[in-house]
Protein backbone atom coordinates (compact mmCIF):
# COMPACT_ATOMS: atom_id res chain seq x y z
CA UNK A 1 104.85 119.45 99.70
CA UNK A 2 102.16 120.35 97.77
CA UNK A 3 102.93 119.45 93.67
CA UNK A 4 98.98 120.24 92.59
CA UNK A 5 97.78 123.68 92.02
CA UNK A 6 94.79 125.00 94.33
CA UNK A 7 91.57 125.52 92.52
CA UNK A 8 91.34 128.97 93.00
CA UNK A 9 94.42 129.21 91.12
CA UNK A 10 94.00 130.80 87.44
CA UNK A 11 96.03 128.68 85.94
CA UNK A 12 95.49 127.69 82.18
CA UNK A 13 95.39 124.05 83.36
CA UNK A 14 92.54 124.16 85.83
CA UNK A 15 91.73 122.23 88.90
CA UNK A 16 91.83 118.76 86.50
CA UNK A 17 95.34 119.21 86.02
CA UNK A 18 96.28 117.43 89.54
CA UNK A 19 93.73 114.64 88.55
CA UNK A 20 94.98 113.89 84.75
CA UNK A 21 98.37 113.28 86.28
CA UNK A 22 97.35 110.67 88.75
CA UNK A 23 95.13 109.15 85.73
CA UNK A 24 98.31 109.02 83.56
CA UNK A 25 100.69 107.50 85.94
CA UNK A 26 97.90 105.08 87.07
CA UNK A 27 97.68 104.06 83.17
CA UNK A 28 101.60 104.26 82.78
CA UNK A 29 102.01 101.71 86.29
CA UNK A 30 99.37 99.43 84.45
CA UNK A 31 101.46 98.84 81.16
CA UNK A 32 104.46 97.95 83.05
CA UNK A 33 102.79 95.82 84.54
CA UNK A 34 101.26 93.81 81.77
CA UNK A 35 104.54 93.98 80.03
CA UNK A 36 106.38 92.39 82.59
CA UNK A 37 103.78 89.37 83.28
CA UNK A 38 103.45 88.53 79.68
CA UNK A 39 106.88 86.10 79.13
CA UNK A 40 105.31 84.07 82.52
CA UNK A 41 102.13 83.21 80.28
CA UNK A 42 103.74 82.41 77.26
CA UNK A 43 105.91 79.74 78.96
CA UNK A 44 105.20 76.12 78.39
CA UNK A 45 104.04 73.94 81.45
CA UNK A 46 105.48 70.79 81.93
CA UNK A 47 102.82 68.01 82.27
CA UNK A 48 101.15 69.13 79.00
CA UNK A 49 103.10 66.71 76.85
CA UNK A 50 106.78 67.46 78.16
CA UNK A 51 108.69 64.01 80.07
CA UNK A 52 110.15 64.93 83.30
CA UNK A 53 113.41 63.74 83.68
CA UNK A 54 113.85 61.78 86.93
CA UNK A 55 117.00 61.15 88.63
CA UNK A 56 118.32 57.28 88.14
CA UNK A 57 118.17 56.36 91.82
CA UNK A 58 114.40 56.97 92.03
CA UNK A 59 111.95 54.60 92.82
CA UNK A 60 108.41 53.95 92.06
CA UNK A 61 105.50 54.00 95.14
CA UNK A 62 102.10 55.17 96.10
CA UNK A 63 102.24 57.58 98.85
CA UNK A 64 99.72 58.92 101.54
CA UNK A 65 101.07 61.85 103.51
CA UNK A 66 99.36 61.40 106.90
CA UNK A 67 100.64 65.43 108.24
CA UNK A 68 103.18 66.91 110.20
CA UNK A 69 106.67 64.52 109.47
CA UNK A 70 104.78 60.91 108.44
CA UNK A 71 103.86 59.61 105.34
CA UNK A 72 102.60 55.88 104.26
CA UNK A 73 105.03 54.88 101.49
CA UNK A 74 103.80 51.61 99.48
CA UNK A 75 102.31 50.48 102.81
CA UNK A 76 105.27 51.21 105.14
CA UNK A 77 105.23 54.52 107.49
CA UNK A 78 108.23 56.66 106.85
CA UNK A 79 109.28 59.79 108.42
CA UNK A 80 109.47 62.91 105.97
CA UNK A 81 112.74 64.72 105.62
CA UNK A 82 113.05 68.26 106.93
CA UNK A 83 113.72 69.79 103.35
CA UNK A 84 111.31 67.26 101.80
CA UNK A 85 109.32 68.28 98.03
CA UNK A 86 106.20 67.12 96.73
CA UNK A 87 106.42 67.95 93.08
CA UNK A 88 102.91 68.11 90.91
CA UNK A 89 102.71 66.39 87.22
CA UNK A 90 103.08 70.17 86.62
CA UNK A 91 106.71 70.17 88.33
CA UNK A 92 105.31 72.86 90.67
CA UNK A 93 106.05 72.62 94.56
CA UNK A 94 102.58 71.36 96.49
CA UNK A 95 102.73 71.93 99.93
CA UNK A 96 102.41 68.95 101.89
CA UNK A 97 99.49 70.42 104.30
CA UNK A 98 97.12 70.58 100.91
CA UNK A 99 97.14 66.90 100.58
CA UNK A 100 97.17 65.50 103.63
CA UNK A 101 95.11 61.75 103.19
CA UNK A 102 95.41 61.38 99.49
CA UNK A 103 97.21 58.90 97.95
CA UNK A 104 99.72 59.35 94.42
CA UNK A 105 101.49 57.54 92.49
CA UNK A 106 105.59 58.70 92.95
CA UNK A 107 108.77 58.45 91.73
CA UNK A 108 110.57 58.82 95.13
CA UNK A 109 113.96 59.45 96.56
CA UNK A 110 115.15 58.14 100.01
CA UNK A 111 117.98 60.25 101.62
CA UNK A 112 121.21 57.45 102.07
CA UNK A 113 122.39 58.43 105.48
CA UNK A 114 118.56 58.91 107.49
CA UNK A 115 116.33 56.57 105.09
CA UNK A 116 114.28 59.67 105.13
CA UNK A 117 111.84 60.52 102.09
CA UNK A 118 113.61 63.46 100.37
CA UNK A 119 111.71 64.31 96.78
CA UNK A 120 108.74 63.02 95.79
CA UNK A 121 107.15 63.23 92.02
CA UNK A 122 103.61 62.73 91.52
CA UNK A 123 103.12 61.01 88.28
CA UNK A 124 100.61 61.50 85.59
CA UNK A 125 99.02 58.11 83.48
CA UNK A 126 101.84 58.33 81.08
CA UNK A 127 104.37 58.52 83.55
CA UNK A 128 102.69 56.11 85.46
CA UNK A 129 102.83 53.60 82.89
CA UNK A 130 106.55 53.27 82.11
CA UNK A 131 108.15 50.41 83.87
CA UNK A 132 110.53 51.23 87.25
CA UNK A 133 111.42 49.97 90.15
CA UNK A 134 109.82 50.30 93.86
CA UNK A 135 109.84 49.23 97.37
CA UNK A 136 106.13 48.01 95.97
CA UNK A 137 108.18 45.27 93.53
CA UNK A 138 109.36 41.76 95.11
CA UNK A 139 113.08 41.85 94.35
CA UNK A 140 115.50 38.47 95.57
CA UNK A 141 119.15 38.10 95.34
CA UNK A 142 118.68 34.26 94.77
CA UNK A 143 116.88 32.28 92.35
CA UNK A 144 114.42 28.92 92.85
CA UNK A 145 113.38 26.33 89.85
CA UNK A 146 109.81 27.62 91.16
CA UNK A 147 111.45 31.25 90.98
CA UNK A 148 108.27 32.43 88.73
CA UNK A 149 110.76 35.12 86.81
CA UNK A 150 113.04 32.00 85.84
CA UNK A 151 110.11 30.64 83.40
């Protein structure tokens, strides 16, 4: 189907006609689009002075994904959990091929019932900073008179 008019029509419109309608749906297709991406931009990222909640059975680590299933957790090798996320300071995902020999400081959650690494939360300094627990931290279930936490 032909919708533009030949140019050896005499029509009042001319042979531009065909051309002013692409030009106008082209312009149209453009505002839509810049309507509909302006609410992502005005969002506020987290990281940029928003806490991130973490869940209460997280701990604190540094970890070193090493690639495919294995990661170094606070100097132990752990496998990686099928579903596992790496979450940025900006709560974004990061996939795990990306940062393969770095090392971050987490907030970390082991999976109960495969002692698998489920979540990880790379921290930023502020995060960093506030006190938590970790597989990193010397924890007893007895105390010593040279127990060093007693004095």
């Amino acid at each position: 189907m032909n919708r533009c008019l030949p140019a050896l029509t005499s029509s009042p419109a001319g042979p531009g006609r065909c051309l002013n309608a692409a030009r106008a749906i082209a312009a149209a297709s453009l505002a839509a689009l810049a309507c509909m991406a302006a609410p992502a931009q005005a969002q506020v990222q987290p990281g940029m002075g928003v806490v991130r909640n973490f869940p209460d059975a997280s701990l604190r680590g540094s970890l070193t994904i090493q690639g495919g299933s294995d990661a170094v957790l606070s100097g132990r090798t752990i496998r990686m959990a099928p579903g596992m996320r790496l979450f940025s300071p900006q709560n974004s995902l990061v996939m795990l091929h990306t940062v393969q020999g770095q090392t971050f400081k987490v907030n970390y959650l082991i999976e109960n019932s495969t002692g698998m690494l489920l979540s990880a939360w790379i921290l930023t300094e502020g995060e960093a900073a506030q006190p938590r627990n970790g597989s990193d931290t010397i924890q007893f279930n007895f105390r010593t008179d040279s127990d060093p936490t007693k004095k």
